[in-house]
Protein backbone atom coordinates (compact mmCIF):
# COMPACT_ATOMS: atom_id res chain seq x y z
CA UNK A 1 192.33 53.59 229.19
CA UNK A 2 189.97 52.41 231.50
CA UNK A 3 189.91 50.54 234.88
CA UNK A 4 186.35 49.15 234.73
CA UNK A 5 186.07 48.46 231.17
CA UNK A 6 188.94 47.18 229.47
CA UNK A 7 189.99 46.88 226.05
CA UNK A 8 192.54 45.16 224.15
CA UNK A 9 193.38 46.00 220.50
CA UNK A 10 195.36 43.35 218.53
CA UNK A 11 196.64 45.76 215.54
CA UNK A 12 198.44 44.09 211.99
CA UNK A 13 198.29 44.60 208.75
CA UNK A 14 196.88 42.94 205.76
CA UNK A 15 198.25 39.23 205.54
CA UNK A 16 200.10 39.63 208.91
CA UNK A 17 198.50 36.83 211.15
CA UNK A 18 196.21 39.03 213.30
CA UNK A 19 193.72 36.32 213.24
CA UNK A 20 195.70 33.69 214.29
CA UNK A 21 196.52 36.15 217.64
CA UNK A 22 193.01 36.16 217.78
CA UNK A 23 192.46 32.21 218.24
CA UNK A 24 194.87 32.26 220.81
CA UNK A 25 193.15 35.06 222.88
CA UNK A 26 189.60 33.05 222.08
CA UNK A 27 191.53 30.22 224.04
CA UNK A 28 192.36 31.93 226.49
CA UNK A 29 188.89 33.71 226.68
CA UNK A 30 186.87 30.27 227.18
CA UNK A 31 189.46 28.77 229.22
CA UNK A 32 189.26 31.54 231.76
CA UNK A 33 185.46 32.08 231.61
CA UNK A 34 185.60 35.53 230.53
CA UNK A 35 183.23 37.20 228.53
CA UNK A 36 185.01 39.51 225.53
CA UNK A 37 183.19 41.93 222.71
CA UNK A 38 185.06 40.59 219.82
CA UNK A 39 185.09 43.65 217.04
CA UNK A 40 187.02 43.40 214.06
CA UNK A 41 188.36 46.14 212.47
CA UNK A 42 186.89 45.61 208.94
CA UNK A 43 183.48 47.03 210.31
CA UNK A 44 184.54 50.45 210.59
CA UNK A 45 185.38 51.03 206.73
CA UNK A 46 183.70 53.59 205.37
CA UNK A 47 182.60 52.21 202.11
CA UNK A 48 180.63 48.66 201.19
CA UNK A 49 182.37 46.13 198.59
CA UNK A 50 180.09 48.21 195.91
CA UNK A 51 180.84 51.68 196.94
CA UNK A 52 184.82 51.14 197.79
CA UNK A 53 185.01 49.09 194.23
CA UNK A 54 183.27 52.36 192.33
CA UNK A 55 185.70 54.89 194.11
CA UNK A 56 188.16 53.14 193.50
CA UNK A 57 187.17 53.21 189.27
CA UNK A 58 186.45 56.93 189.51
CA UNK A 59 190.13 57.00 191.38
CA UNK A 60 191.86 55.32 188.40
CA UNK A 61 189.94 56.97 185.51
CA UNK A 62 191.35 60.49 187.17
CA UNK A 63 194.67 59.41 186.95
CA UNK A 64 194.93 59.13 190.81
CA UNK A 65 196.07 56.63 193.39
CA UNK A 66 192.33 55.54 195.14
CA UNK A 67 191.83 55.24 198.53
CA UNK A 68 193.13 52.16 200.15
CA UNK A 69 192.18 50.16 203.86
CA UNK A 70 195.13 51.42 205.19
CA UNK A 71 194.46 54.97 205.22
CA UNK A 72 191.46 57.48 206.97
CA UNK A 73 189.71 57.98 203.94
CA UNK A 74 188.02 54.73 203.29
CA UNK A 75 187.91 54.28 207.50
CA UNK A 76 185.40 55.78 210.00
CA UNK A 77 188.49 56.15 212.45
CA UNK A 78 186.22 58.40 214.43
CA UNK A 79 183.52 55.85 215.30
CA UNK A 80 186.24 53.53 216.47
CA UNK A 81 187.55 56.02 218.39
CA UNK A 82 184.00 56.61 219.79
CA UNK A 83 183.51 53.02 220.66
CA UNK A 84 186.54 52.71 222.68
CA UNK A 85 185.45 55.19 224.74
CA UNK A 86 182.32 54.59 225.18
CA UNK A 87 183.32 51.44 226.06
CA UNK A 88 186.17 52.14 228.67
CA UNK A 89 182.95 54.64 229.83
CA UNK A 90 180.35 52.43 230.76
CA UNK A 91 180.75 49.44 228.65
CA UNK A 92 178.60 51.01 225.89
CA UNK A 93 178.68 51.75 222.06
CA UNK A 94 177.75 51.01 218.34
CA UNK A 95 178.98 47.92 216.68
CA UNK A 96 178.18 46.26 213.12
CA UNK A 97 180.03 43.43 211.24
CA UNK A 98 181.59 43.31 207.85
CA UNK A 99 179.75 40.54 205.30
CA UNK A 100 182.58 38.85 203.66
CA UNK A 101 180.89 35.60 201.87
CA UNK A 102 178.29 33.22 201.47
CA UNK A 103 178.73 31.80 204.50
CA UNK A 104 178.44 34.96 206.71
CA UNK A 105 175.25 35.99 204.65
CA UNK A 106 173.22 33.19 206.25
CA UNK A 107 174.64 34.11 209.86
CA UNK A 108 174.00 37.78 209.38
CA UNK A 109 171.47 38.26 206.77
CA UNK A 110 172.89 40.74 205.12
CA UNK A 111 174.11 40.01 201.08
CA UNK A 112 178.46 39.33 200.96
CA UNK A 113 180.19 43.09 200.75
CA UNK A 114 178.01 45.04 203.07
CA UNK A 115 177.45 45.48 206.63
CA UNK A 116 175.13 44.89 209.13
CA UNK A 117 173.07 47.55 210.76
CA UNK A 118 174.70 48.87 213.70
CA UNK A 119 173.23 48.17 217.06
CA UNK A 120 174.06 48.41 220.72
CA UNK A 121 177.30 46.10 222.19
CA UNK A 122 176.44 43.20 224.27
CA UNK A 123 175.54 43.58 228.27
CA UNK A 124 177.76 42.42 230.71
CA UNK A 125 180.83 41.93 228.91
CA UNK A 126 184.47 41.85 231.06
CA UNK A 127 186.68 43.82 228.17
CA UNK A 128 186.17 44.74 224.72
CA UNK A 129 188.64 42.85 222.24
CA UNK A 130 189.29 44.80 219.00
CA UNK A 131 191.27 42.50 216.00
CA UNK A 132 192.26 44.95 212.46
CA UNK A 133 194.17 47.28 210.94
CA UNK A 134 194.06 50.63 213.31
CA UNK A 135 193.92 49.33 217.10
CA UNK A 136 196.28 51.85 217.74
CA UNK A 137 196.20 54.43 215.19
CA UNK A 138 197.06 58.30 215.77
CA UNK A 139 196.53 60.97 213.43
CA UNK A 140 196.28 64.47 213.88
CA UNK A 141 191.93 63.99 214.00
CA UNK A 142 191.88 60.80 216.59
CA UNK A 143 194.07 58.42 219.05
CA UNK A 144 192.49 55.22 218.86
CA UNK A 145 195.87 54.55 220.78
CA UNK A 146 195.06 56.10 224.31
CA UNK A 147 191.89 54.33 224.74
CA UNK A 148 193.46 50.77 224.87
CA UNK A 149 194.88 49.12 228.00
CA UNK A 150 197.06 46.14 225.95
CA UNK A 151 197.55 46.85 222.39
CA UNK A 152 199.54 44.28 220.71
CA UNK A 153 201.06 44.29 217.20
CA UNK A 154 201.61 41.31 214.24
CA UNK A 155 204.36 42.82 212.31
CA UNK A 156 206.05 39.96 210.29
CA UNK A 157 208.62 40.96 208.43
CA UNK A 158 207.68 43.04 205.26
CA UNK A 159 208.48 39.80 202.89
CA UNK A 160 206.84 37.37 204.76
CA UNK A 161 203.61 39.40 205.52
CA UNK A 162 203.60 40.33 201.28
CA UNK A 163 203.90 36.61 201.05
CA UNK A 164 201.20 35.62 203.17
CA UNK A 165 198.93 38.38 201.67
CA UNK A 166 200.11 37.25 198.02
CA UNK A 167 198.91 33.67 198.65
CA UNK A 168 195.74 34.01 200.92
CA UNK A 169 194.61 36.83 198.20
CA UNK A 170 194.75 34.18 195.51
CA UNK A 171 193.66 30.82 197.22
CA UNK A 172 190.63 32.46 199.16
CA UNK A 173 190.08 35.25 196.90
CA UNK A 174 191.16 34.14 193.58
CA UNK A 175 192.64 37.28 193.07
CA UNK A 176 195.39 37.15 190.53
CA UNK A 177 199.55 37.51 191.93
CA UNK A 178 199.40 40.78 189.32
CA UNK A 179 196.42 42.01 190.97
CA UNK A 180 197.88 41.41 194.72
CA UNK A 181 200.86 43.41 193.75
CA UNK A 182 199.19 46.05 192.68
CA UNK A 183 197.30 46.63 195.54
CA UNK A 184 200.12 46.16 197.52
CA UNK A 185 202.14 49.06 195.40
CA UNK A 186 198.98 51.43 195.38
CA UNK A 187 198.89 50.72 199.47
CA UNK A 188 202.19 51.64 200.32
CA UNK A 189 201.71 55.25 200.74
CA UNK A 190 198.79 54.59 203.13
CA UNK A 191 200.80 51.62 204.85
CA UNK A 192 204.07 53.85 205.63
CA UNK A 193 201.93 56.95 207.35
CA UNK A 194 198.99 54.90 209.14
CA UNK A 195 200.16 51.18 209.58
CA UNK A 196 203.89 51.33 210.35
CA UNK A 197 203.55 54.24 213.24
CA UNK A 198 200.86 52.13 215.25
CA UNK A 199 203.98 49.79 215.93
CA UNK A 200 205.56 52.85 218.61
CA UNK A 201 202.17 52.53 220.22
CA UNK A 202 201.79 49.17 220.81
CA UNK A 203 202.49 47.36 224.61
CA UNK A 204 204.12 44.17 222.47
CA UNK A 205 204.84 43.39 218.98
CA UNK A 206 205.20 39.88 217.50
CA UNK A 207 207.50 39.92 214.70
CA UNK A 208 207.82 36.72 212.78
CA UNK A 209 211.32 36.17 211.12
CA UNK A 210 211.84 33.49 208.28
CA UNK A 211 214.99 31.08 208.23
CA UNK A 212 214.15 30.56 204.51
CA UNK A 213 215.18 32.74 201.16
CA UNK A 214 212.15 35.14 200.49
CA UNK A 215 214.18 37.97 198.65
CA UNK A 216 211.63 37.83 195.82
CA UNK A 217 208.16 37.39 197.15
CA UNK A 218 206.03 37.61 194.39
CA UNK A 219 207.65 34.26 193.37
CA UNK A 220 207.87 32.22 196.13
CA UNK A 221 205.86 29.10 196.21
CA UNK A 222 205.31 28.21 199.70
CA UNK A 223 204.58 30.23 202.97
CA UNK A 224 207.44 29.52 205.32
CA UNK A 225 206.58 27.32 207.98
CA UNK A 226 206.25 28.35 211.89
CA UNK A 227 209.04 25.95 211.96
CA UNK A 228 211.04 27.62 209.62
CA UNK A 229 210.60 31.12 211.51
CA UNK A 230 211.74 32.94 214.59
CA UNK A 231 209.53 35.24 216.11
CA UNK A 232 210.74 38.60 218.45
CA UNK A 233 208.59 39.39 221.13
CA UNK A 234 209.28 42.91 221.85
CA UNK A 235 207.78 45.08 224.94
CA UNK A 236 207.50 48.36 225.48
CA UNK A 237 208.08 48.11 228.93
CA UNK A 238 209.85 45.38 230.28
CA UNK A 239 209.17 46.03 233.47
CA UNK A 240 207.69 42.69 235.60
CA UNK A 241 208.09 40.66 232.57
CA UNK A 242 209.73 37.18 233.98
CA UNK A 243 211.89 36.26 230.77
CA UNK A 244 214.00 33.70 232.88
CA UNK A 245 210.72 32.10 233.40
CA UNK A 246 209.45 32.69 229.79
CA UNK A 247 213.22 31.44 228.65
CA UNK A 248 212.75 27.97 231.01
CA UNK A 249 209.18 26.87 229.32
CA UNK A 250 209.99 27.64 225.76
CA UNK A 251 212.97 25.55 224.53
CA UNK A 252 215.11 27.35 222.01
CA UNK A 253 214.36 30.95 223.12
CA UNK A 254 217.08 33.74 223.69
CA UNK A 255 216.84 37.24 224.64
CA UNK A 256 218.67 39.47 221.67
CA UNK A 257 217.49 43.07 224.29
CA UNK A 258 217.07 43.60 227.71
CA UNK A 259 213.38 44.35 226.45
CA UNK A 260 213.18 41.40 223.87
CA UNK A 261 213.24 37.65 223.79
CA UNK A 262 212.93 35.53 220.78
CA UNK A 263 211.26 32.40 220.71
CA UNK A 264 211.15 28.94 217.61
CA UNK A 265 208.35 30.17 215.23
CA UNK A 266 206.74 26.81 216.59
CA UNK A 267 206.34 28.03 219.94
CA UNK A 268 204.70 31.19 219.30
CA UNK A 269 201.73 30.38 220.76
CA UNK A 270 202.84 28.76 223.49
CA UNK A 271 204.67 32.38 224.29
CA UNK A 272 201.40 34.23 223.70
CA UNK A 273 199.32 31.85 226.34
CA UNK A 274 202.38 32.54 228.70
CA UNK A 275 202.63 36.31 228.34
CA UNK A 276 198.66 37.34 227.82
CA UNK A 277 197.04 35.08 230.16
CA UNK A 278 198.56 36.81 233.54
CA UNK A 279 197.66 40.07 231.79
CA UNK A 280 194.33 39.69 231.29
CA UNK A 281 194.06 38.24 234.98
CA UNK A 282 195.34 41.86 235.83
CA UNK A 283 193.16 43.62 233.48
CA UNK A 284 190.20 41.51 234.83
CA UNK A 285 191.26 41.66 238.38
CA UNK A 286 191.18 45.48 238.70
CA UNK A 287 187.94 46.17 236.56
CA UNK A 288 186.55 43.56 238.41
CA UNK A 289 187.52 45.68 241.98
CA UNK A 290 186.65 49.18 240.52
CA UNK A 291 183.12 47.87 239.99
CA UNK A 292 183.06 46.77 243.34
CA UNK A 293 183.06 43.14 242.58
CA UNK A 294 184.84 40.33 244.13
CA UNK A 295 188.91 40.06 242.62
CA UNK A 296 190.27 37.25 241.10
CA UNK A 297 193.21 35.35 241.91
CA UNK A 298 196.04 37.14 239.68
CA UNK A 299 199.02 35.12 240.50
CA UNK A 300 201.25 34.12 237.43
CA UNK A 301 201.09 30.50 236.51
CA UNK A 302 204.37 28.80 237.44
């Protein structure tokens, strides 16, 4: 962690909604004027689309289960871990991006499946924001973990988030439901050792709940709604959270803990402009005053 250079590390699996934490956080970004290293976690794998898709054969034509996103093999989990600390350093390090289409090819340059070249992070940035699969992975090599001031985790439950991946899979990747599933079975290993402990590292987890039947979710039709959820809001430390104030601006929310409230899927992200903004004002504030600049004005909106 870092007083001058902040980071925050938004950590979820596959399908879970990480990106949609994301757009909130851009909001909040522009709104507040501050200037954020956006990284995503999908340019630290190891392997291109070519390379991953040929292990992956070899893996198979052994007889064994190939390497998989979730898991250190097919990660350079020590070049995150480098970047973060760089970072929380001096505001330096390596970054690249991940080519995922057509689209991205004419921004980057670089053909769909393969990465850009790495080059130095942008000057004068106020925190680095990470978004992908190991923000706040631990294994007995790294802690990405230690190095990040707010880590939050997208943990729908493990239904919903197979439903989600299941659909976006075949609408933007026109993957087949078989094919989904078996990624999903070959993953699990990789998902119970490196994606599930992250969740006892993280500051806050959002957890979205459906009110809807999903026993079987390699039949269901529809992703349920926001309206037809419930999301839990859980922190690590509850300590100088307001939840009478957070319970007063979002209708229909309860606390179920002392250290968790839970909130109308609908108003999810009007919870996540009320609990992050004030946070980042901190985290801004105080790397702003270590650097010897001018602090801001960190009172909670009321």
């Amino acid at each position: 962690m870092s007083r001058k250079h902040p980071i925050i590390a938004i950590t979820g699996s596959s399908g879970a909604g990480t990106s949609t934490v994301t757009e909130t956080f851009q909001q909040i970004f522009a709104r507040e004027s501050i200037k954020a290293a956006i990284i995503h976690g999908d340019s630290f794998h190891r392997y291109d689309r070519a390379e991953m898709r040929a292990i992956h054969n070899e893996a198979i034509a052994r007889g064994e289960n190939p390497p998989s996103h979730f898991g250190p093999e097919a990660n350079d989990f020590e070049s995150l871990e480098t970047l973060f600390e760089n970072y929380g350093t001096d505001a330096s390090g390596k970054v690249r991006s991940y080519v995922h289409d057509a689209e991205e090819e004419r921004q980057f340059g670089c053909p769909p499946g393969t990465f850009t070249p790495w080059e130095d992070i942008e000057e004068g940035t106020d925190l680095l924001y990470y978004e992908g699969l190991h923000g706040a992975v631990k294994t007995d090599e790294v802690n990405v973990a230690r190095h990040v001031d707010l880590c939050i985790g997208v943990v729908p439950i493990i239904n919903l988030e197979w439903i989600q991946k299941i659909h976006r899979d075949r609408s933007a990747r026109g993957y087949t439901t078989e094919a989904v599933t078996d990624m999903i079975l070959r993953r699990m290993p990789d998902y119970v050792n490196y994606i599930c402990p992250q969740f006892n590292n993280t500051d806050i987890n959002f957890q979205r709940v459906p009110m809807v039947d999903t026993s079987n979710p390699f039949i269901t039709r529809w992703i349920p709604t926001a309206d037809e959820s419930m999301t839990v809001i859980r922190f690590r430390n509850p300590r100088g959270i307001d939840f009478p104030y957070l319970a007063a601006m979002i209708p229909g929310s309860f606390m179920s803990r002392a250290n968790s409230i839970v909130v109308p899927g609908g108003k999810t992200e009007l919870a996540m402009q009320l609990i992050f903004t004030p946070m980042i004002w901190r985290l801004i504030d105080k790397s702003r005053k270590a650097r010897g600049l001018p602090g801001l004005d960190s009172r909670d909106p009321a």
